[in-house]
PDB file of N, CA and C in Angstrom:
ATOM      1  N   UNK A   1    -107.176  76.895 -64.307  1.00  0.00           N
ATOM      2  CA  UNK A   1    -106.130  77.448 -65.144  1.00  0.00           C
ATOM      3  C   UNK A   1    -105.336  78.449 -64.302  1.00  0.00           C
ATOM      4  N   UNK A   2    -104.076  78.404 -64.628  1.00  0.00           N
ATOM      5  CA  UNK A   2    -103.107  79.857 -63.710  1.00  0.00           C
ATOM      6  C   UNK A   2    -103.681  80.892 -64.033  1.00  0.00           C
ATOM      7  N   UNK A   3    -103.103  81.774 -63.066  1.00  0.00           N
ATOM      8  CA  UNK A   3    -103.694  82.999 -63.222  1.00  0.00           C
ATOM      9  C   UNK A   3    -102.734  83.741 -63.944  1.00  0.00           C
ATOM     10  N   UNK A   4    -103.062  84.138 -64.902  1.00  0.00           N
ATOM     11  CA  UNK A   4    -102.223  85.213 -65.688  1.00  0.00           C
ATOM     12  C   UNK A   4    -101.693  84.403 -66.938  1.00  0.00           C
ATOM     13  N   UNK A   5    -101.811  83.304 -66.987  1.00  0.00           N
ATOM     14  CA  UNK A   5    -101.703  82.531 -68.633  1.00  0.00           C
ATOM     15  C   UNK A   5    -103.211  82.535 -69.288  1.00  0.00           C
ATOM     16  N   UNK A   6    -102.692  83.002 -71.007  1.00  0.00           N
ATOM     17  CA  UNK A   6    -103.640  82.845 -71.470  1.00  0.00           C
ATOM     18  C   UNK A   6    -104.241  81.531 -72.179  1.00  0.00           C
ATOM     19  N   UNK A   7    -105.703  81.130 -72.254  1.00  0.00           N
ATOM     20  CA  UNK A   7    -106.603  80.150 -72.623  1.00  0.00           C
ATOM     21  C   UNK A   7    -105.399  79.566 -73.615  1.00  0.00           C
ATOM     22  N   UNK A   8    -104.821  78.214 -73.319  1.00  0.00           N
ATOM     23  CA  UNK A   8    -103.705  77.479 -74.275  1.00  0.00           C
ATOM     24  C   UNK A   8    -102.525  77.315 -74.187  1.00  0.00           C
ATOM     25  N   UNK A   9    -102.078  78.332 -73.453  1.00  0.00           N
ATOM     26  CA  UNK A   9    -100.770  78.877 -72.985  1.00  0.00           C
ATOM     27  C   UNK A   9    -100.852  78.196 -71.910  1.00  0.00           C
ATOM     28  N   UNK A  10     -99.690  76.965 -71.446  1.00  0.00           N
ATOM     29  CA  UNK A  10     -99.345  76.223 -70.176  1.00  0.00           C
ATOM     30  C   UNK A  10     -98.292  77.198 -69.798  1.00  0.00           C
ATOM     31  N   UNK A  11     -97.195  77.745 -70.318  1.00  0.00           N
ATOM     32  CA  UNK A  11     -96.223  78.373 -70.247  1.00  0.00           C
ATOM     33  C   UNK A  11     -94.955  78.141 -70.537  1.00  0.00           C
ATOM     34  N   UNK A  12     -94.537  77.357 -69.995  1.00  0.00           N
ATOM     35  CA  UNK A  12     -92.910  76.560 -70.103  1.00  0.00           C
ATOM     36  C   UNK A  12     -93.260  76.126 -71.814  1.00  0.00           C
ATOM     37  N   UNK A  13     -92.976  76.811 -72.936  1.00  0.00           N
ATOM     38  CA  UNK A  13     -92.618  75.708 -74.019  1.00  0.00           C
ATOM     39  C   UNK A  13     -92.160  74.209 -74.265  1.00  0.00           C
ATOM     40  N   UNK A  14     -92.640  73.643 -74.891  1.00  0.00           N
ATOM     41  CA  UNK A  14     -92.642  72.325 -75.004  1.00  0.00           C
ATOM     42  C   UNK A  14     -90.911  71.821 -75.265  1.00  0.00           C
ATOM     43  N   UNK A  15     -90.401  70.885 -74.614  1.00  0.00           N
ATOM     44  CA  UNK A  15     -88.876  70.970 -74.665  1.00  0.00           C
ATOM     45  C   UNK A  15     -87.367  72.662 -74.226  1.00  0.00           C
ATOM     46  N   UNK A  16     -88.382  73.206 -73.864  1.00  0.00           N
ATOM     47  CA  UNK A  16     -87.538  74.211 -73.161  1.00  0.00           C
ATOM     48  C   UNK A  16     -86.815  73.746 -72.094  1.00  0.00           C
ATOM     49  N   UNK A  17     -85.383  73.961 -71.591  1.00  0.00           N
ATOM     50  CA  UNK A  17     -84.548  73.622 -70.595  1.00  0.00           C
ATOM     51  C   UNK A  17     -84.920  74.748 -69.326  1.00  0.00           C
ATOM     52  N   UNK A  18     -85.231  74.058 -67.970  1.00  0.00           N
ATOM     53  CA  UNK A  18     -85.208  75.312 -66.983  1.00  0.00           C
ATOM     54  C   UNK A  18     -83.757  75.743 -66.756  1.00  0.00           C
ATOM     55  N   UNK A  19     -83.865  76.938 -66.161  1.00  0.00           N
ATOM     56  CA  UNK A  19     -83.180  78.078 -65.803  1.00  0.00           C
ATOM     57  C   UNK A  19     -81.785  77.013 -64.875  1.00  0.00           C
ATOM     58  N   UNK A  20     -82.155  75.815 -64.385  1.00  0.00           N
ATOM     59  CA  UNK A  20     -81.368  75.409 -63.241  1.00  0.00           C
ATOM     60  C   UNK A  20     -80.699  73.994 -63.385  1.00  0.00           C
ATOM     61  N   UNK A  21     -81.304  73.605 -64.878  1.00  0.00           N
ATOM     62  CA  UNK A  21     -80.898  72.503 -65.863  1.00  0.00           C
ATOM     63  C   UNK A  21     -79.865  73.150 -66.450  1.00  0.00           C
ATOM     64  N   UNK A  22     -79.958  74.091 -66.830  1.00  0.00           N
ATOM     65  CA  UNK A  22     -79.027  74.687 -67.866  1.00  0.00           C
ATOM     66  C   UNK A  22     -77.712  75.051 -66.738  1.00  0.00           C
ATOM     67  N   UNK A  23     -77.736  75.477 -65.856  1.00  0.00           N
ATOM     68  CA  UNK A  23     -76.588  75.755 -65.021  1.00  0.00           C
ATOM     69  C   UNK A  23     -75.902  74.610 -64.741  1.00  0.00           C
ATOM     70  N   UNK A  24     -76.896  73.583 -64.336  1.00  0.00           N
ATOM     71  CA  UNK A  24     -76.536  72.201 -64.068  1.00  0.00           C
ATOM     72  C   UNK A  24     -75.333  71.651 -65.303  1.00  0.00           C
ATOM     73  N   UNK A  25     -75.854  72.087 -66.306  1.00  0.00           N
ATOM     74  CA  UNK A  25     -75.548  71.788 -68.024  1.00  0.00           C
ATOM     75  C   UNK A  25     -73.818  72.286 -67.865  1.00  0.00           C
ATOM     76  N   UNK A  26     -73.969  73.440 -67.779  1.00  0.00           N
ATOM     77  CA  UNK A  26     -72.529  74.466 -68.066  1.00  0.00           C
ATOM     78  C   UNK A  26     -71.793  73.931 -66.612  1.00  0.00           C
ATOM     79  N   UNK A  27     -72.175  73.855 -65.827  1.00  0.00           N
ATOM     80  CA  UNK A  27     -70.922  73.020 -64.586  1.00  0.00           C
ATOM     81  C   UNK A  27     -70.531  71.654 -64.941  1.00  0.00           C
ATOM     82  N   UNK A  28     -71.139  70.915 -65.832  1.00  0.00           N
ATOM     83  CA  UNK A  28     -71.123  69.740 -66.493  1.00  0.00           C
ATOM     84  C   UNK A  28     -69.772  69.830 -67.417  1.00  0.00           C
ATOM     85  N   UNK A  29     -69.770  71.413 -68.185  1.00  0.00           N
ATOM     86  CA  UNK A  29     -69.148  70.921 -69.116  1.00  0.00           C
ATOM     87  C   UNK A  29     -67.351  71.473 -68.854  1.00  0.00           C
ATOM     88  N   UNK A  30     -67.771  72.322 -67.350  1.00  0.00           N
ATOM     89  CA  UNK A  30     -66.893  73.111 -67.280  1.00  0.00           C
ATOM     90  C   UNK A  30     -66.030  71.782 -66.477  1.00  0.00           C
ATOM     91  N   UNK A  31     -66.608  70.938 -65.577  1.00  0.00           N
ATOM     92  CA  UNK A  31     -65.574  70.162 -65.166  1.00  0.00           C
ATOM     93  C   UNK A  31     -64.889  69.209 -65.677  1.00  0.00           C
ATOM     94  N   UNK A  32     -65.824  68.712 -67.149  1.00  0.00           N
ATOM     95  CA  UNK A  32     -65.119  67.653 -68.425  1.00  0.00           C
ATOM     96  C   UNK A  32     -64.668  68.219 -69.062  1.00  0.00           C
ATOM     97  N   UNK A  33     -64.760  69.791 -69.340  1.00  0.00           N
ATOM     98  CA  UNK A  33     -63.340  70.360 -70.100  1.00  0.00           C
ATOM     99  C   UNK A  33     -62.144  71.134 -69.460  1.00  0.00           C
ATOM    100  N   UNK A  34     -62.205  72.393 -68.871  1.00  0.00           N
ATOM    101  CA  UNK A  34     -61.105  72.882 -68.527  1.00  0.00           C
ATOM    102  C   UNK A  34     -60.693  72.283 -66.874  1.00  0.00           C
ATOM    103  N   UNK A  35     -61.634  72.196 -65.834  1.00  0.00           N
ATOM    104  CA  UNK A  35     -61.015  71.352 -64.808  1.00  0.00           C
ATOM    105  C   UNK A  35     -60.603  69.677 -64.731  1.00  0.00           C
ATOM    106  N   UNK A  36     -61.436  69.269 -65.941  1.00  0.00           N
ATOM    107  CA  UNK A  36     -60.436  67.887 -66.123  1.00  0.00           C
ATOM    108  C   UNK A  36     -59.289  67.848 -66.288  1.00  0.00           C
ATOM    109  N   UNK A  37     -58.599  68.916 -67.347  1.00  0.00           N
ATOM    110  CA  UNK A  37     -56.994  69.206 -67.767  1.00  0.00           C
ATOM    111  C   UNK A  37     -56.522  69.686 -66.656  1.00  0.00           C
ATOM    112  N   UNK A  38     -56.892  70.639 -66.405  1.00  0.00           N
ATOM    113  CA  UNK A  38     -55.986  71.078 -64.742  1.00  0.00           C
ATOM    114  C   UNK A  38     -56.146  69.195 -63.734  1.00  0.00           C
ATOM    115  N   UNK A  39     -57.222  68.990 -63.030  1.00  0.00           N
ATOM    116  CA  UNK A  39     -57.013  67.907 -62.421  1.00  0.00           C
ATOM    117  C   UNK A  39     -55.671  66.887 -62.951  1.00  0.00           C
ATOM    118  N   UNK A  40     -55.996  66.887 -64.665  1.00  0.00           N
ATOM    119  CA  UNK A  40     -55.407  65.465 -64.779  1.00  0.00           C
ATOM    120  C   UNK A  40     -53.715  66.118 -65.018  1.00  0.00           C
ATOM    121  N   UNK A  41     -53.711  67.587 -64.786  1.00  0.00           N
ATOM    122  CA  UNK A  41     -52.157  67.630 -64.703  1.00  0.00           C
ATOM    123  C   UNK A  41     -51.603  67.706 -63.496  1.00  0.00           C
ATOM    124  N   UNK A  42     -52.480  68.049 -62.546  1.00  0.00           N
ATOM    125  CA  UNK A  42     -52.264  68.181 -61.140  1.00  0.00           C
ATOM    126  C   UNK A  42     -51.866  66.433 -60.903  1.00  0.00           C
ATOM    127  N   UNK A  43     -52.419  65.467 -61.576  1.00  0.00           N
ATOM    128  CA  UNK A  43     -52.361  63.811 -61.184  1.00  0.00           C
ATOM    129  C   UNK A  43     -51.150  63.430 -61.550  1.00  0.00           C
ATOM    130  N   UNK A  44     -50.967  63.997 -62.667  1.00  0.00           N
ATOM    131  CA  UNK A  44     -49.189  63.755 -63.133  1.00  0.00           C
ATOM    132  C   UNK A  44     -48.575  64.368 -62.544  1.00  0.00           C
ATOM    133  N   UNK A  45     -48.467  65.456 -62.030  1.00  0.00           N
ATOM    134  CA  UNK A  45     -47.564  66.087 -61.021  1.00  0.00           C
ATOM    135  C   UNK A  45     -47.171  65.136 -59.970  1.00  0.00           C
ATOM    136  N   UNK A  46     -48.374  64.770 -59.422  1.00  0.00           N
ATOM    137  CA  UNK A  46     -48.120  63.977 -57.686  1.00  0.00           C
ATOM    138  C   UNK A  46     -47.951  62.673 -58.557  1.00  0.00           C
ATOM    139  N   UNK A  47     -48.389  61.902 -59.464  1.00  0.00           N
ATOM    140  CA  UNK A  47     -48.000  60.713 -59.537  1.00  0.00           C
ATOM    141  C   UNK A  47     -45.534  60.599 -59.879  1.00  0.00           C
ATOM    142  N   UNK A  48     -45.521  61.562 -60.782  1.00  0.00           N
ATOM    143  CA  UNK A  48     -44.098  61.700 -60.784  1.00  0.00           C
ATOM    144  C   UNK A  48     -43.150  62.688 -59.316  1.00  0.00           C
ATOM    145  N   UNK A  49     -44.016  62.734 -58.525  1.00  0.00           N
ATOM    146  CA  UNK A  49     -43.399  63.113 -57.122  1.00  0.00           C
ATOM    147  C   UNK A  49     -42.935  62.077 -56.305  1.00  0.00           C
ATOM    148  N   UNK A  50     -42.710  62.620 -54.876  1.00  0.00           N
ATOM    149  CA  UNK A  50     -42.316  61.982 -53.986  1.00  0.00           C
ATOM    150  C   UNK A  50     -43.291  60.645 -53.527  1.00  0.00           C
ATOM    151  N   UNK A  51     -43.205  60.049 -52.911  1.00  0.00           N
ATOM    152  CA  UNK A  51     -43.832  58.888 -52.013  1.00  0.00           C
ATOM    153  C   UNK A  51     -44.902  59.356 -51.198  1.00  0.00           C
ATOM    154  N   UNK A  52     -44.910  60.183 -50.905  1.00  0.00           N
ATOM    155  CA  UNK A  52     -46.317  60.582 -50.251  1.00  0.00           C
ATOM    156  C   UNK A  52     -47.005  61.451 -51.283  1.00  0.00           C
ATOM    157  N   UNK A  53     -46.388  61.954 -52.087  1.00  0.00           N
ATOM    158  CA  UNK A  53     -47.476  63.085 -52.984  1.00  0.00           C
ATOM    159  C   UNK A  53     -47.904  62.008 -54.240  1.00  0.00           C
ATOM    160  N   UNK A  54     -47.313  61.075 -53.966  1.00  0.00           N
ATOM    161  CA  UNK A  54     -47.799  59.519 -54.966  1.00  0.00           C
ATOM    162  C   UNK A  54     -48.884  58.792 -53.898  1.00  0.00           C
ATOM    163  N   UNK A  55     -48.953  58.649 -52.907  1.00  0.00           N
ATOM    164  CA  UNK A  55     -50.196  58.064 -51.974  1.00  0.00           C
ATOM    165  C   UNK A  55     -50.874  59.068 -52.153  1.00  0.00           C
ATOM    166  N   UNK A  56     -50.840  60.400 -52.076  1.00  0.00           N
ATOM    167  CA  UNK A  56     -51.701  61.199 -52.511  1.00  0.00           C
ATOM    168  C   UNK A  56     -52.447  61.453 -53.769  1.00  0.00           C
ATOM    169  N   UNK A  57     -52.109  61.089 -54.503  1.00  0.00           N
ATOM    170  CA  UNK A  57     -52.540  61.013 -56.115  1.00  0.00           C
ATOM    171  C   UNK A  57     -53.658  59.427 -56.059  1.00  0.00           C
ATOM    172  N   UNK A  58     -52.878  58.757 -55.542  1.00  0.00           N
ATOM    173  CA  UNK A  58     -53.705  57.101 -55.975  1.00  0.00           C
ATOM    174  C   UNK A  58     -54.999  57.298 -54.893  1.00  0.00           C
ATOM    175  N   UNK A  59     -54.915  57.924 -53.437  1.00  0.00           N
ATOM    176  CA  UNK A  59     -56.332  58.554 -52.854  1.00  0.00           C
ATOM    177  C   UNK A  59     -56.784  59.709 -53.595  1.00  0.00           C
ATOM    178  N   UNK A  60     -56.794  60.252 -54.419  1.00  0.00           N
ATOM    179  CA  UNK A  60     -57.578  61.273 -55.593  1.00  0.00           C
ATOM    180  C   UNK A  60     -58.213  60.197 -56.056  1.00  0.00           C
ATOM    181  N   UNK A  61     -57.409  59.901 -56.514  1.00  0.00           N
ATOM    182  CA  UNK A  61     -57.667  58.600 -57.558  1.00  0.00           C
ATOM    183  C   UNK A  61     -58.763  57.926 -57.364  1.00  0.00           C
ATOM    184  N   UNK A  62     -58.674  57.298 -56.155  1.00  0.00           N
ATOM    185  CA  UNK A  62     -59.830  55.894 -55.750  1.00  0.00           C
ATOM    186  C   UNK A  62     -61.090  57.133 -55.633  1.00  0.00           C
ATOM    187  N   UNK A  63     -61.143  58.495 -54.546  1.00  0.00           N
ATOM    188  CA  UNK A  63     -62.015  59.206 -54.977  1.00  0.00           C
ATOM    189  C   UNK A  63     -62.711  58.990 -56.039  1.00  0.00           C
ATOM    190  N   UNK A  64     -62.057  59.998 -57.217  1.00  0.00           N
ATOM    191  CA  UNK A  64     -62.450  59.924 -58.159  1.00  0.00           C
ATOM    192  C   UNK A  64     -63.254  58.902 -59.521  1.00  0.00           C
ATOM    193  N   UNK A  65     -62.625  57.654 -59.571  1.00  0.00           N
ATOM    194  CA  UNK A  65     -63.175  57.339 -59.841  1.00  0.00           C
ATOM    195  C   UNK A  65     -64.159  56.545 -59.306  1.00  0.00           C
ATOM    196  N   UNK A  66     -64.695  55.983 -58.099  1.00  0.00           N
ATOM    197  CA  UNK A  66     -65.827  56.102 -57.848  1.00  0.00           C
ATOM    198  C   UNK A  66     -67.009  56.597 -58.045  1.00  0.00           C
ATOM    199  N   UNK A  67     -67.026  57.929 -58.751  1.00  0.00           N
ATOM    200  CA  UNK A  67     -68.131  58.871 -59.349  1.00  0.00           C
ATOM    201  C   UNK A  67     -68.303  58.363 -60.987  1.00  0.00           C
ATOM    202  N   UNK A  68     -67.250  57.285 -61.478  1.00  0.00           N
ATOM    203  CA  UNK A  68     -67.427  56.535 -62.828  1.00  0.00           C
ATOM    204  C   UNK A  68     -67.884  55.226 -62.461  1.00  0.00           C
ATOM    205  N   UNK A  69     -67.456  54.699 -61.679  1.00  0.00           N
ATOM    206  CA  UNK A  69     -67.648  53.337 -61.510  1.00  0.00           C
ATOM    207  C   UNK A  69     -67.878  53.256 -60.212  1.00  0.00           C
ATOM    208  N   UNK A  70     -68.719  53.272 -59.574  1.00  0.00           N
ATOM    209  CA  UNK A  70     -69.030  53.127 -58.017  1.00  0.00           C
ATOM    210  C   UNK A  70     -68.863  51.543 -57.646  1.00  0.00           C
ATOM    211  N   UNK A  71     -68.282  51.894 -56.078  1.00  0.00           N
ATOM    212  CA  UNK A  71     -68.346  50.349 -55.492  1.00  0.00           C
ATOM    213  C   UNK A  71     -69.267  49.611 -55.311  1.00  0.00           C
ATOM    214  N   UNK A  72     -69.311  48.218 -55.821  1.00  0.00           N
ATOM    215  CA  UNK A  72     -70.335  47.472 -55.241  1.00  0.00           C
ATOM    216  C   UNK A  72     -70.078  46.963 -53.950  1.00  0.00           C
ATOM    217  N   UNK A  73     -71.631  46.594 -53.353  1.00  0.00           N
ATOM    218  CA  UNK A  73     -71.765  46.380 -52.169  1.00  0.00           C
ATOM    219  C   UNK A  73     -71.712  45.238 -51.830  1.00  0.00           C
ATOM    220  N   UNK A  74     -70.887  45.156 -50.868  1.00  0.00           N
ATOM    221  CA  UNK A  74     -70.250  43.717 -50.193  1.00  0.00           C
ATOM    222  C   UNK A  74     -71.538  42.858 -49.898  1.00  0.00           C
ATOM    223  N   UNK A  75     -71.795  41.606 -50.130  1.00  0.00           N
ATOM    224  CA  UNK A  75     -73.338  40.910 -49.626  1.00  0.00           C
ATOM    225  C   UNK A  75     -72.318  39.728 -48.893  1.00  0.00           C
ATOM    226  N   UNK A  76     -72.862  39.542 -47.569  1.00  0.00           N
ATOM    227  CA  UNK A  76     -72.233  38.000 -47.184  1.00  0.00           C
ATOM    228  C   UNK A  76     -73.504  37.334 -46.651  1.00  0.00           C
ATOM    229  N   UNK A  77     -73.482  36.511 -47.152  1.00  0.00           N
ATOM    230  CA  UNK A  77     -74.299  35.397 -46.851  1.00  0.00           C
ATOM    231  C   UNK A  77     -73.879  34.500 -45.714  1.00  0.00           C
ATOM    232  N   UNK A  78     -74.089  34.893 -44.622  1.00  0.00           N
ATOM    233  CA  UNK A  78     -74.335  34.150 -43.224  1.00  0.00           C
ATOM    234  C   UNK A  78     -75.532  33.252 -42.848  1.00  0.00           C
ATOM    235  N   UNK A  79     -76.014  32.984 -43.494  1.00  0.00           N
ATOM    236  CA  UNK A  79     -77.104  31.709 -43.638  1.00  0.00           C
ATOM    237  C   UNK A  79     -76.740  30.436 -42.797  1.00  0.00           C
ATOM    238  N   UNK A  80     -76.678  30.252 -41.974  1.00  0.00           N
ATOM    239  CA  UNK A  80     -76.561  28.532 -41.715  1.00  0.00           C
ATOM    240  C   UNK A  80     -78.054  27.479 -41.679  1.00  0.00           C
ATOM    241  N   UNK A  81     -78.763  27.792 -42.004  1.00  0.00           N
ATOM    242  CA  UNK A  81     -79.833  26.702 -42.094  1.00  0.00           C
ATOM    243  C   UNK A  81     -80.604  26.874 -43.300  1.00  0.00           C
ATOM    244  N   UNK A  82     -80.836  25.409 -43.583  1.00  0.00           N
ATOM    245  CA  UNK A  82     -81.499  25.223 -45.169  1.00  0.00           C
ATOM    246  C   UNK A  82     -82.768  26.137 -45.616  1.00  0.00           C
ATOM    247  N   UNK A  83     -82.518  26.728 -46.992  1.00  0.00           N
ATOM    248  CA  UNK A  83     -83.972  27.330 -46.755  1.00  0.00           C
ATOM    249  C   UNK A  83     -85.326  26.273 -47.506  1.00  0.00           C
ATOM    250  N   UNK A  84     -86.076  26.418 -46.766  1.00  0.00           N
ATOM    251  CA  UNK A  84     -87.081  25.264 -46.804  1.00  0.00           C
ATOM    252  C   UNK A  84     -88.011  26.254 -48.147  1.00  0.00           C
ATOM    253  N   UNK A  85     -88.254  25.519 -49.370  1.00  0.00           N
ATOM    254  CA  UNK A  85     -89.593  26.153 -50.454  1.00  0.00           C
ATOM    255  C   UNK A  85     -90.731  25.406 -50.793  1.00  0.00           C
ATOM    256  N   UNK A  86     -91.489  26.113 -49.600  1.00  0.00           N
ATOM    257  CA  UNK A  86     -93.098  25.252 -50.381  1.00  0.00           C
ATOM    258  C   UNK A  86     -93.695  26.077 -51.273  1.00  0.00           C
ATOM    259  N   UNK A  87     -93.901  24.758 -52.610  1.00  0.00           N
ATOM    260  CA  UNK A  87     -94.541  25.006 -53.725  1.00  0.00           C
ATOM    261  C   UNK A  87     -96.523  24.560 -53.500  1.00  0.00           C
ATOM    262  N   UNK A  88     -97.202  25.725 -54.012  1.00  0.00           N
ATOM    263  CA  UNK A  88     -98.529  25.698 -53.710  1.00  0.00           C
ATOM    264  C   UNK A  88     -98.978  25.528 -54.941  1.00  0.00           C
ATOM    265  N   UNK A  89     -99.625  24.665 -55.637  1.00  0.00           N
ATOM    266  CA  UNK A  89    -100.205  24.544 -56.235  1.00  0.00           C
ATOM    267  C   UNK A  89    -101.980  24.620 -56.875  1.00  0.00           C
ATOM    268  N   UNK A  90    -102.642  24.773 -57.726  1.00  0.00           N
ATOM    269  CA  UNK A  90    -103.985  25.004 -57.338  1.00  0.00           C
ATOM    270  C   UNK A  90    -104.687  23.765 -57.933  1.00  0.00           C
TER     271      UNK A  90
END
């Protein structure tokens, strides 16, 4: 048993959030609420700009959403010879 808990007492309450979940929590909510609106006005800014501050917006862009929808990974199949399957039976 720890030292300094008493006989029953694990400590952490049952469903209690740690100290570093909860921070985790509030940066969560701070970037889906008030830095999403700033971002997504900063995106309209450069998307109704010039030609480069518009290539600049659509590279935010591909950034960004990547962290919603990540790329899948390219597979090529370079195989040239048959694959042979022996079935074992008992």
């Amino acid at each position: 048993m720890p030292k300094g808990f008493q006989k029953g007492n694990s400590g952490k309450p049952k469903g209690a959030r740690h100290k570093k979940t909860q921070q985790w929590e509030a940066l969560a909510d701070t970037l889906t609420g008030d830095q999403s609106e700033k971002f997504s006005k900063l995106m309209n800014t450069l998307w109704s700009g010039t030609l480069q501050q518009q290539l600049q917006a659509a590279e935010l862009y591909i950034k960004m959403v990547e962290y919603f929808k990540p790329k899948q990974s390219r597979v090529i199949n370079n195989q040239e010879n048959e694959m042979i399957i022996k079935v074992v039976r008992k």
